[in-house]
PDB file of N, CA and C in Angstrom:
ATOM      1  N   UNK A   1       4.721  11.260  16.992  1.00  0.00           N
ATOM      2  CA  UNK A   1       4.633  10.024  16.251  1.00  0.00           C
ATOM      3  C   UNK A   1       3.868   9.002  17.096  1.00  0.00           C
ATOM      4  N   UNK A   2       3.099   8.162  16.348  1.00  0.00           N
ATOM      5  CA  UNK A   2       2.159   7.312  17.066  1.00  0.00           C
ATOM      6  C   UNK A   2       3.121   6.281  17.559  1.00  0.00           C
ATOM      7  N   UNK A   3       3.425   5.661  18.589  1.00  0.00           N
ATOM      8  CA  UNK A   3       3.926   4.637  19.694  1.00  0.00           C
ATOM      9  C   UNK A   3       4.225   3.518  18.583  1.00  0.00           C
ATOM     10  N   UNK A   4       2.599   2.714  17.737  1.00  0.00           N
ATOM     11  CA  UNK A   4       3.032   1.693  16.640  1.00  0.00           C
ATOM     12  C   UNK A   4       3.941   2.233  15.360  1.00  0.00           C
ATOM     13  N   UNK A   5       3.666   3.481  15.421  1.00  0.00           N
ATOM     14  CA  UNK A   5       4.726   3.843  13.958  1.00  0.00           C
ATOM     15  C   UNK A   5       6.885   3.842  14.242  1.00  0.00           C
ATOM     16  N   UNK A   6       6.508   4.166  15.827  1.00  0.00           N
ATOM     17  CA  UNK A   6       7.858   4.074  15.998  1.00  0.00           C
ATOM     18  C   UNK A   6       8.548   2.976  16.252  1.00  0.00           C
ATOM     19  N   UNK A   7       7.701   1.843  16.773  1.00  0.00           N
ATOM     20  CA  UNK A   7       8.131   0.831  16.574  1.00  0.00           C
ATOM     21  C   UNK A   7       8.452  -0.060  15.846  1.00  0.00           C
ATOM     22  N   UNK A   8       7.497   0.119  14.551  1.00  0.00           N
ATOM     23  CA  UNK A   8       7.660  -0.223  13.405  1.00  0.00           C
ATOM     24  C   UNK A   8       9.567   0.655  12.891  1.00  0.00           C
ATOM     25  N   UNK A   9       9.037   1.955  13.261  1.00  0.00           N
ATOM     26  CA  UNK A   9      10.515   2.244  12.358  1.00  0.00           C
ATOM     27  C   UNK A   9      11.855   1.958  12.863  1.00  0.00           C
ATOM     28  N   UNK A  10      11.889   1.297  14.411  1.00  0.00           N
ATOM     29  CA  UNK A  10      12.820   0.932  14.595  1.00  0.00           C
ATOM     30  C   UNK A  10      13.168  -0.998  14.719  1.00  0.00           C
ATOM     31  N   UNK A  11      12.344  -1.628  14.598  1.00  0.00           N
ATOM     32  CA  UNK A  11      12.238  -2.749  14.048  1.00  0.00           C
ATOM     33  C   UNK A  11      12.616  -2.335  12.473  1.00  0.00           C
ATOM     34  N   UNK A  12      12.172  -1.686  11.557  1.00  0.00           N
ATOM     35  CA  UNK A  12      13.086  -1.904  10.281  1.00  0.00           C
ATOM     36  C   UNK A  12      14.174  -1.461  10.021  1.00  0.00           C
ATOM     37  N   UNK A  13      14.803  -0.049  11.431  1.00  0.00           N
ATOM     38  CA  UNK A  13      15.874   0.229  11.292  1.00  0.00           C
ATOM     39  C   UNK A  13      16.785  -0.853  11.565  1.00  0.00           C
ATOM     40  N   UNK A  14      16.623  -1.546  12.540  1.00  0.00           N
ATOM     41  CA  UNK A  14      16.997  -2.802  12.685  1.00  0.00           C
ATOM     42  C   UNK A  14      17.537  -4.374  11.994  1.00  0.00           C
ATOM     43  N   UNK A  15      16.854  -4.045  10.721  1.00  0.00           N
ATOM     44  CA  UNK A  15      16.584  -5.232  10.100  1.00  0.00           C
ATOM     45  C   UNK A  15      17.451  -4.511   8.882  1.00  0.00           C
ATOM     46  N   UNK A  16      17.786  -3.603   9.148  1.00  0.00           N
ATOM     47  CA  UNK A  16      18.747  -2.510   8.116  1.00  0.00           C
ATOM     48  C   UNK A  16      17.777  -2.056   7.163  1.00  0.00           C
ATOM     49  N   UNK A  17      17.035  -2.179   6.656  1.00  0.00           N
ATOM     50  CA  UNK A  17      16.213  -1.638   5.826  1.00  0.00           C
ATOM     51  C   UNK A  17      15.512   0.298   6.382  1.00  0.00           C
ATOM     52  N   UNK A  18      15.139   0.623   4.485  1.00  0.00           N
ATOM     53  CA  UNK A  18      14.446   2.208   5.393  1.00  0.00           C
ATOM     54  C   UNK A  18      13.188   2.314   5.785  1.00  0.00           C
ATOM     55  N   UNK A  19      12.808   2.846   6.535  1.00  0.00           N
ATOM     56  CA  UNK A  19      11.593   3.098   7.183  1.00  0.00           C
ATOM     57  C   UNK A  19      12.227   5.101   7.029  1.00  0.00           C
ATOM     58  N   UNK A  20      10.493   5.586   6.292  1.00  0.00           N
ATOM     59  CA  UNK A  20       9.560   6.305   6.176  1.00  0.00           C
ATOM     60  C   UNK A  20       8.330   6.813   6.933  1.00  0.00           C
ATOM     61  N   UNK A  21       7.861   8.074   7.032  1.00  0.00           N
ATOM     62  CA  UNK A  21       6.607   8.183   7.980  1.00  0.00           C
ATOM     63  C   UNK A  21       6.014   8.089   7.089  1.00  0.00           C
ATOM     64  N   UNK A  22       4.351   6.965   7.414  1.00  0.00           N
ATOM     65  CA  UNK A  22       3.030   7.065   6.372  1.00  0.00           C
ATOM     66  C   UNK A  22       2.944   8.072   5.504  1.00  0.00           C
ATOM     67  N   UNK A  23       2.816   9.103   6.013  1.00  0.00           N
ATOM     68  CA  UNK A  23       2.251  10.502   5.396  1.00  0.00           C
ATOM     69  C   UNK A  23       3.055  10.944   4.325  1.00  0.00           C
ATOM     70  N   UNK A  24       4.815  10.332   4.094  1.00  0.00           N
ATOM     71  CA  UNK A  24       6.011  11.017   3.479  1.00  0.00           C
ATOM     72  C   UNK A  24       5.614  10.105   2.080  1.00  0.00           C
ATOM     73  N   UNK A  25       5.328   8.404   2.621  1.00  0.00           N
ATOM     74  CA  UNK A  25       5.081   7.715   1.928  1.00  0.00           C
ATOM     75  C   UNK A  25       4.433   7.767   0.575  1.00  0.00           C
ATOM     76  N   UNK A  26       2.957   8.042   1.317  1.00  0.00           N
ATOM     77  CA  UNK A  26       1.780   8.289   0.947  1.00  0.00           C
ATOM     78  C   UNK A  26       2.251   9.482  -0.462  1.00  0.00           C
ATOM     79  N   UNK A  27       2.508  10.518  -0.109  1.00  0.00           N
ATOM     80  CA  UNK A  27       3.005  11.637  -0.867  1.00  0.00           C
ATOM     81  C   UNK A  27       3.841  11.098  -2.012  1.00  0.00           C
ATOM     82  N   UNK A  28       5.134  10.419  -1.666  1.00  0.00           N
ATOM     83  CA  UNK A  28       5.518   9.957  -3.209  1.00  0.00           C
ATOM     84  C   UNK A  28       4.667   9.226  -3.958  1.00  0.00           C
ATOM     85  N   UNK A  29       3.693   8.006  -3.255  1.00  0.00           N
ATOM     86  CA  UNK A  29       2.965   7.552  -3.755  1.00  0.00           C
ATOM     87  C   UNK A  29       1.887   8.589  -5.032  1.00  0.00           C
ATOM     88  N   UNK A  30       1.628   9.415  -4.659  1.00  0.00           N
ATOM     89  CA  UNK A  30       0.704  10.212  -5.437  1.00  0.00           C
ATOM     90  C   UNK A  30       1.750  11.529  -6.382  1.00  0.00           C
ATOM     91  N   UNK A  31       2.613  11.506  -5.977  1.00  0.00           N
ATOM     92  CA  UNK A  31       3.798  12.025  -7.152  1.00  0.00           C
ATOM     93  C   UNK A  31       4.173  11.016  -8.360  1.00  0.00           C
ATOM     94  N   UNK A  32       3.988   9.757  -7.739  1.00  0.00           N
ATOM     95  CA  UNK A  32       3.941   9.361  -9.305  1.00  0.00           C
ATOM     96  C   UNK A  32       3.511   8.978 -10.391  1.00  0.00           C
ATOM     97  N   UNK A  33       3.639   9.216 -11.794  1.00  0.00           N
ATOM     98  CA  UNK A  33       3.199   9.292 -12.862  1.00  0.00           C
ATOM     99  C   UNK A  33       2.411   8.424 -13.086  1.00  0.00           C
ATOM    100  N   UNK A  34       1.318   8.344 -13.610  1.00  0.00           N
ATOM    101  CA  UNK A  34       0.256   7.355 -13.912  1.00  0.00           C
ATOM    102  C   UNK A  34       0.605   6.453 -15.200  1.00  0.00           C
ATOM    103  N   UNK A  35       0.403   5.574 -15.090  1.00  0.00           N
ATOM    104  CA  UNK A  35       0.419   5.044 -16.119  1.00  0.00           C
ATOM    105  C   UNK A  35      -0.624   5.394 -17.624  1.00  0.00           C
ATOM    106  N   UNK A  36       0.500   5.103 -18.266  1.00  0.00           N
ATOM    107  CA  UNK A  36       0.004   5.957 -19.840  1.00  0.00           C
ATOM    108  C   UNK A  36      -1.789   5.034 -20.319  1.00  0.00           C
ATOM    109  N   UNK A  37      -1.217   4.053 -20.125  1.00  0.00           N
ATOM    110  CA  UNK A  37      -2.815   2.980 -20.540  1.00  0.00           C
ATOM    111  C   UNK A  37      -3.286   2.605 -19.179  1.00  0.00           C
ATOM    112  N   UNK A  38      -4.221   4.176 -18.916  1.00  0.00           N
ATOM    113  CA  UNK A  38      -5.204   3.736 -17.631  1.00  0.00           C
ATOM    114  C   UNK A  38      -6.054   2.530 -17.764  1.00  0.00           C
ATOM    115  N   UNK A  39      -6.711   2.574 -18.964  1.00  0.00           N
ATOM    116  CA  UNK A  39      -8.383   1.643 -18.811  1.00  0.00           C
ATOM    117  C   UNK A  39      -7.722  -0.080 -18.650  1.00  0.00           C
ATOM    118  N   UNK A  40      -6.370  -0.050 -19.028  1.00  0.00           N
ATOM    119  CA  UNK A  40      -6.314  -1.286 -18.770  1.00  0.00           C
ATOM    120  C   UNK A  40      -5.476  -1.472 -17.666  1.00  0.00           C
ATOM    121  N   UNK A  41      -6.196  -3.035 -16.773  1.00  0.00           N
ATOM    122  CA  UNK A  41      -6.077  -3.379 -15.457  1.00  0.00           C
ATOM    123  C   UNK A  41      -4.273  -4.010 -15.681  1.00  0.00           C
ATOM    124  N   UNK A  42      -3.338  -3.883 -14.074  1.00  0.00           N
ATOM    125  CA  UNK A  42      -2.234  -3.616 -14.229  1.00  0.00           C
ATOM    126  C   UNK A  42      -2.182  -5.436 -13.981  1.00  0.00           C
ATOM    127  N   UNK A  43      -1.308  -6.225 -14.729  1.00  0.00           N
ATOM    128  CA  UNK A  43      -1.190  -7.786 -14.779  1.00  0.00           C
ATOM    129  C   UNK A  43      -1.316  -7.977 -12.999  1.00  0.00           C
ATOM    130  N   UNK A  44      -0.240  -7.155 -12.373  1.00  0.00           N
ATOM    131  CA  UNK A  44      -0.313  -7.199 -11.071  1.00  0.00           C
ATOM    132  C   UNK A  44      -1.207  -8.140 -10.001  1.00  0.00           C
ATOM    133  N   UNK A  45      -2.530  -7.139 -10.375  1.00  0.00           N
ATOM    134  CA  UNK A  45      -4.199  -7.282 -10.088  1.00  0.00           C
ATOM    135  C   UNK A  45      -4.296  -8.429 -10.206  1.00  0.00           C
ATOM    136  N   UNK A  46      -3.984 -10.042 -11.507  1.00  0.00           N
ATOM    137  CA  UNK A  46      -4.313 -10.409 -11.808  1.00  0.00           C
ATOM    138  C   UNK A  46      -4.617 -11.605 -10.407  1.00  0.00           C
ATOM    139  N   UNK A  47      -3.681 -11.958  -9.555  1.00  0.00           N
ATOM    140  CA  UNK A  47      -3.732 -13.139  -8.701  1.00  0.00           C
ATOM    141  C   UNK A  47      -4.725 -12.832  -7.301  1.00  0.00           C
ATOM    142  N   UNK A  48      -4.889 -11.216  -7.578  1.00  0.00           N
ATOM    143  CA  UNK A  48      -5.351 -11.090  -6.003  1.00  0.00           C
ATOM    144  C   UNK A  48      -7.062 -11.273  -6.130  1.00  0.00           C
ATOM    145  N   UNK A  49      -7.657 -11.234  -4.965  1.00  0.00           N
ATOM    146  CA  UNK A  49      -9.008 -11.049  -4.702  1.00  0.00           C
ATOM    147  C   UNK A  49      -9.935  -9.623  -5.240  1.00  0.00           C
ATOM    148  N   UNK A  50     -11.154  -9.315  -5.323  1.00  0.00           N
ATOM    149  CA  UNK A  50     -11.558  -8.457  -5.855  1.00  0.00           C
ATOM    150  C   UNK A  50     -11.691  -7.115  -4.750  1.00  0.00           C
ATOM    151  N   UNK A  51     -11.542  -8.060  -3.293  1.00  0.00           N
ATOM    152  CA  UNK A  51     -11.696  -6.814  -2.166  1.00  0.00           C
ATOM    153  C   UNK A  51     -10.248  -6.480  -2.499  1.00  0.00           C
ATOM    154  N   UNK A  52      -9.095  -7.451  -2.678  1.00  0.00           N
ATOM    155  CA  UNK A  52      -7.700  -6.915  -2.395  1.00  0.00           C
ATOM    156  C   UNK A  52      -6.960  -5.750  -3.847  1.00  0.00           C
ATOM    157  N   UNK A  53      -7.723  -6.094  -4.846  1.00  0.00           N
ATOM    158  CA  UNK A  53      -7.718  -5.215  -6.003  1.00  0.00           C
ATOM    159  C   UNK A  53      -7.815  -4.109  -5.646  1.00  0.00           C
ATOM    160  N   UNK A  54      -9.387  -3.807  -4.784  1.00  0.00           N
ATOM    161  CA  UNK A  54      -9.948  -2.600  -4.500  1.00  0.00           C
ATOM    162  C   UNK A  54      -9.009  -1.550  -3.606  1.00  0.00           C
ATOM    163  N   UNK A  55      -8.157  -2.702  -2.572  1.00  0.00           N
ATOM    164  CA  UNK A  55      -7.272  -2.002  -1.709  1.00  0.00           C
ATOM    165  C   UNK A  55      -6.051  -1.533  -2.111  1.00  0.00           C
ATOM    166  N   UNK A  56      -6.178  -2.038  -3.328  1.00  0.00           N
ATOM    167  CA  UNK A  56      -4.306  -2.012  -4.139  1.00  0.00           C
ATOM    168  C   UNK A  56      -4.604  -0.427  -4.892  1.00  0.00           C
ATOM    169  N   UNK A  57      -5.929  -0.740  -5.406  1.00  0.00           N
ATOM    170  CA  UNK A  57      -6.435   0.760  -6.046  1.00  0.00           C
ATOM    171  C   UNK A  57      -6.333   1.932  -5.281  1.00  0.00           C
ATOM    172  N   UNK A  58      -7.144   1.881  -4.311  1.00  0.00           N
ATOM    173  CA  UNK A  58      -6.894   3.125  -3.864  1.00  0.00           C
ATOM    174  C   UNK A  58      -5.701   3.223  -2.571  1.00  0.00           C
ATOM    175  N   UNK A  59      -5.126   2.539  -2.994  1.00  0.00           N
ATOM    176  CA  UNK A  59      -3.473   2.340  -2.083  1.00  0.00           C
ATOM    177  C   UNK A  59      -2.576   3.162  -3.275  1.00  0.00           C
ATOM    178  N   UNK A  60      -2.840   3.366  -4.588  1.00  0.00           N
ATOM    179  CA  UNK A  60      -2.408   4.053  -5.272  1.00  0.00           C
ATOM    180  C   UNK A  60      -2.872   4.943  -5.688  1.00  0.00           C
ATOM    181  N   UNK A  61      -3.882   5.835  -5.272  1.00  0.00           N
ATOM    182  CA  UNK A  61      -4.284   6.845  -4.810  1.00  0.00           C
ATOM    183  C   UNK A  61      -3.968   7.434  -3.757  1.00  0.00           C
ATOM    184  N   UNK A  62      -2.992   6.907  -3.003  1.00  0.00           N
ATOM    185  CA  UNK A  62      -2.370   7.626  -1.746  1.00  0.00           C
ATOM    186  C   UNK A  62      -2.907   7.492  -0.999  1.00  0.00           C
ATOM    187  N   UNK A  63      -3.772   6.783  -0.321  1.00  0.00           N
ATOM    188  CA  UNK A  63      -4.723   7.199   0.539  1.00  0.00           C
ATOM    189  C   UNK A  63      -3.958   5.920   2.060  1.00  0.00           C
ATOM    190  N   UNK A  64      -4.221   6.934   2.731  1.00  0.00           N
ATOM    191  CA  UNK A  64      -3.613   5.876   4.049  1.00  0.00           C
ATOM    192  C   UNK A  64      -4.569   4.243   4.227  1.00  0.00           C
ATOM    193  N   UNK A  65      -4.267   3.268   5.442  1.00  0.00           N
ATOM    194  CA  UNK A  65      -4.956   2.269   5.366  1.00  0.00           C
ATOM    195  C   UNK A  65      -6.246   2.935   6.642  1.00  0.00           C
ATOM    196  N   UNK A  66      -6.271   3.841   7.250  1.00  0.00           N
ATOM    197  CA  UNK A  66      -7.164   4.441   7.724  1.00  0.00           C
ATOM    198  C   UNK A  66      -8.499   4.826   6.949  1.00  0.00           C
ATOM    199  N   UNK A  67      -7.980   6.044   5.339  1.00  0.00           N
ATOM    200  CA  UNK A  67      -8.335   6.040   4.973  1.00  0.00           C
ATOM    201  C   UNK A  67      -9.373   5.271   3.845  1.00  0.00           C
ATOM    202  N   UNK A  68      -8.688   4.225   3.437  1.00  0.00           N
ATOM    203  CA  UNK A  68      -9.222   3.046   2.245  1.00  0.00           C
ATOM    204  C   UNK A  68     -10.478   2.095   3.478  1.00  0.00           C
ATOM    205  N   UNK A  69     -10.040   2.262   4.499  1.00  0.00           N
ATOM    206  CA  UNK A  69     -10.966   1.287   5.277  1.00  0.00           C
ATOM    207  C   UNK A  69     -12.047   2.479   5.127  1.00  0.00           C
ATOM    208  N   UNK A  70     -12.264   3.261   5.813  1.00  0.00           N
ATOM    209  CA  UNK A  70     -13.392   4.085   5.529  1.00  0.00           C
ATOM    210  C   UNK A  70     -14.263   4.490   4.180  1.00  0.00           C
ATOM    211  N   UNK A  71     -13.148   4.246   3.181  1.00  0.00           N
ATOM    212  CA  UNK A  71     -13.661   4.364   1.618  1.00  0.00           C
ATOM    213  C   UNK A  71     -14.715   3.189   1.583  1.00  0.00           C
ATOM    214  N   UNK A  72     -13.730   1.844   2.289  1.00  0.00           N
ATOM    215  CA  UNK A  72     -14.464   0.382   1.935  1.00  0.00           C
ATOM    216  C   UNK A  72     -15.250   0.020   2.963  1.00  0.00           C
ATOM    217  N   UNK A  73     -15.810   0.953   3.983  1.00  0.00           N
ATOM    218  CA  UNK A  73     -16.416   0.332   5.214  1.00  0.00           C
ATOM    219  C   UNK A  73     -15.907  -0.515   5.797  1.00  0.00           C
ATOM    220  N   UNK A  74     -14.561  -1.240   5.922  1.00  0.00           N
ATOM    221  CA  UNK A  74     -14.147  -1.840   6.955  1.00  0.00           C
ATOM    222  C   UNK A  74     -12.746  -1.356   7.684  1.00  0.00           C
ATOM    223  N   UNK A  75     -12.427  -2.333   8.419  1.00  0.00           N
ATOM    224  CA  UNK A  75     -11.753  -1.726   9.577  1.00  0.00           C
ATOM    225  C   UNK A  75     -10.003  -2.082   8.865  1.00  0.00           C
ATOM    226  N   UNK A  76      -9.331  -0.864   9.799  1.00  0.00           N
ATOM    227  CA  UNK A  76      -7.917  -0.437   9.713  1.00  0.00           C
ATOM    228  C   UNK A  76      -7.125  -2.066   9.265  1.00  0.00           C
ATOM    229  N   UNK A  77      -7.313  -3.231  10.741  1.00  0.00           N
ATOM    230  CA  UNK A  77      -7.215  -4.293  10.610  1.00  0.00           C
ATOM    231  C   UNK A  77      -7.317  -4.979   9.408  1.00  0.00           C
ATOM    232  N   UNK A  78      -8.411  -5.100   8.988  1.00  0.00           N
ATOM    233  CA  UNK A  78      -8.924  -5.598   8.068  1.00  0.00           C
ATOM    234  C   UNK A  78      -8.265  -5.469   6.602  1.00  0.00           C
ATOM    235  N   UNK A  79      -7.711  -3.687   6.449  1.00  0.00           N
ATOM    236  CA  UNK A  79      -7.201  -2.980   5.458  1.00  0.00           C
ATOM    237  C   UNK A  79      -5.454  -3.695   5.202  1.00  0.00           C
ATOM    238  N   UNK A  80      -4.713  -3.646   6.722  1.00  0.00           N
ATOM    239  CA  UNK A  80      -3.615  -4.552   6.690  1.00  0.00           C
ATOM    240  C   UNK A  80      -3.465  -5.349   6.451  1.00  0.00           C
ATOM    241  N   UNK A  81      -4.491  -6.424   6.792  1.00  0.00           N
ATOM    242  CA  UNK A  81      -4.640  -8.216   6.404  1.00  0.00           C
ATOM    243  C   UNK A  81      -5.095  -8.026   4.969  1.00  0.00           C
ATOM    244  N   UNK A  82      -5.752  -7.096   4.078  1.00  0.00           N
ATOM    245  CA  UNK A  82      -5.546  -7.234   2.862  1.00  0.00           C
ATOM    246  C   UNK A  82      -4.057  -7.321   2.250  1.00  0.00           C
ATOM    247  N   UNK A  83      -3.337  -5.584   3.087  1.00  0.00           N
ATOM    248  CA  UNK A  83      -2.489  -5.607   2.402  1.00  0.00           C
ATOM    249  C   UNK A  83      -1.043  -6.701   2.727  1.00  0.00           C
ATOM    250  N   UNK A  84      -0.984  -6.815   3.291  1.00  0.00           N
ATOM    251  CA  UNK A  84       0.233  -8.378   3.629  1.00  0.00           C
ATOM    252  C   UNK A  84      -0.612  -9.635   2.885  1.00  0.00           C
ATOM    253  N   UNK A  85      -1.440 -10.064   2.500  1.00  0.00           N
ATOM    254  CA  UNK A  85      -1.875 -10.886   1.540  1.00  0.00           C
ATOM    255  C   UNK A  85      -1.434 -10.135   0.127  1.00  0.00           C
ATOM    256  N   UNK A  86      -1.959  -9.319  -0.291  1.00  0.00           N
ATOM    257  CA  UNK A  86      -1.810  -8.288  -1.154  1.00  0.00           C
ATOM    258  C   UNK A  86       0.285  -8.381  -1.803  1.00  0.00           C
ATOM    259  N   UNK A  87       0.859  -8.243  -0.601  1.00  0.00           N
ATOM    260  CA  UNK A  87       1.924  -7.970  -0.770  1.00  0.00           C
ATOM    261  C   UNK A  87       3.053  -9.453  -0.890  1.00  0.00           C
ATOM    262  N   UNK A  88       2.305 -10.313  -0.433  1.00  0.00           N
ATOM    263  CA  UNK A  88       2.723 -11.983  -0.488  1.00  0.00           C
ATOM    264  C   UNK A  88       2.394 -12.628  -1.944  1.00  0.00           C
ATOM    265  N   UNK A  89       1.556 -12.211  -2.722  1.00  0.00           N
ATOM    266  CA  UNK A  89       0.675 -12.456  -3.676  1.00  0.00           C
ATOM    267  C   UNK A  89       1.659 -11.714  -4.884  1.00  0.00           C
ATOM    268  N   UNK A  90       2.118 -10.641  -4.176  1.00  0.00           N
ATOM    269  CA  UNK A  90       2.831  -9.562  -5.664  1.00  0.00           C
ATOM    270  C   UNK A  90       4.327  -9.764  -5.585  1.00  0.00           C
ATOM    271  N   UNK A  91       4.847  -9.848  -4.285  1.00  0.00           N
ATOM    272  CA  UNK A  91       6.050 -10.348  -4.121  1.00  0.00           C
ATOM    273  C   UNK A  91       6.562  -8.918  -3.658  1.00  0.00           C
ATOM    274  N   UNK A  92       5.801  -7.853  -3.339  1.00  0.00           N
ATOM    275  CA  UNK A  92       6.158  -6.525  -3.373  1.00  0.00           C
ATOM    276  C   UNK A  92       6.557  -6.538  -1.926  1.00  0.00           C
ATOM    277  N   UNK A  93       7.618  -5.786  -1.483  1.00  0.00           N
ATOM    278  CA  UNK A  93       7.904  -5.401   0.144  1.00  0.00           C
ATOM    279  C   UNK A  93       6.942  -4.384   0.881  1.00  0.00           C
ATOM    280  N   UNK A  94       6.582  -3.654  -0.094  1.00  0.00           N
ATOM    281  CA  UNK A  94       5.951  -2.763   0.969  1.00  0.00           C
ATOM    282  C   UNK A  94       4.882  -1.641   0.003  1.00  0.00           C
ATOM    283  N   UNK A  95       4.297  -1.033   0.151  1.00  0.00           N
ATOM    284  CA  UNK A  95       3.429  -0.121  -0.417  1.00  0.00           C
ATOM    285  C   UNK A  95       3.695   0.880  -1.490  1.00  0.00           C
ATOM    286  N   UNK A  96       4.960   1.579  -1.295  1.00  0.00           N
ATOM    287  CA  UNK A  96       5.769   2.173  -2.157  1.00  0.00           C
ATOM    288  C   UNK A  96       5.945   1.143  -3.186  1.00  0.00           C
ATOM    289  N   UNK A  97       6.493   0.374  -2.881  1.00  0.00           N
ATOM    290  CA  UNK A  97       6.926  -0.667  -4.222  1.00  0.00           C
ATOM    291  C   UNK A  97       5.623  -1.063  -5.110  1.00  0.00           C
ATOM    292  N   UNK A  98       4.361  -1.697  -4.422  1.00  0.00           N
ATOM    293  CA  UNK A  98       3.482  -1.892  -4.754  1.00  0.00           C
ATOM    294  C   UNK A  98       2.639  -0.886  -5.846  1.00  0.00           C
ATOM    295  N   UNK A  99       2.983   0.259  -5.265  1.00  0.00           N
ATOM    296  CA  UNK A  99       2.529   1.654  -6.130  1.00  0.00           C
ATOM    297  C   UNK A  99       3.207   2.234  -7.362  1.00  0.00           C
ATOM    298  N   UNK A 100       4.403   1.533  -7.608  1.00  0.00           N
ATOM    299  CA  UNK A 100       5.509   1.856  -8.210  1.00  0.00           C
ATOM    300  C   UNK A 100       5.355   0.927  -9.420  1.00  0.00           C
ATOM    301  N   UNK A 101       5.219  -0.448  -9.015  1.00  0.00           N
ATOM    302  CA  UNK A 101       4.972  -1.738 -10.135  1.00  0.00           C
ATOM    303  C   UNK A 101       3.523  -1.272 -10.937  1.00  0.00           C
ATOM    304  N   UNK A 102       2.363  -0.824  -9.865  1.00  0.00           N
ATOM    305  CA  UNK A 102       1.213  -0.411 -10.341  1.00  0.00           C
ATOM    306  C   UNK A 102       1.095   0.475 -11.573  1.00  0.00           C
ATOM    307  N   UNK A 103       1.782   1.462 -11.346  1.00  0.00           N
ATOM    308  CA  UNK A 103       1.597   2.473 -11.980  1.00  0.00           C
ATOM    309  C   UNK A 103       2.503   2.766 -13.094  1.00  0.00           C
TER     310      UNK A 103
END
């Protein structure tokens, strides 16, 4: 396990909440069911930015924040500071949830 992931999981063990590995995450994320009316955009979307849309999208595609930065040409950093704006904006705790309201 990467050094920041464990710290992360024991700072939220901490805070009593669960902590998950990315990868376990990621996986339910893409187990779940799509929503029945794809073509239309989820209200969600509606407050954020058009880069932070883009990150919410393929954040529900499963794709790690490693990954989506490389989709979007920018950096890991960059992908986080979307998503904690992203997640202040939706009221969502965390990525799972975010993927869950989405879809």
């Amino acid at each position: 396990m990467h050094e920041e992931n464990l710290q992360q999981a024991v700072s939220t063990l901490k805070a009593g909440q669960i902590w998950l590995p990315p990868a376990i995450v990621n996986h339910m994320i893409t187990a779940l069911p799509q929503n029945k009316n794809e073509n239309k955009e989820p209200a969600l979307l509606k407050d954020l930015s058009s880069r932070e849309a883009q990150v919410a999208k393929w954040l529900i595609n499963g794709l790690s924040n490693r990954e989506i930065g490389e989709k979007m040409f920018i950096s890991t950093r960059t992908v986080k500071a979307h998503l904690t704006s992203i997640f202040k904006k939706t009221g969502c705790r965390d990525r799972l949830e975010l993927a869950t309201r989405m879809k």
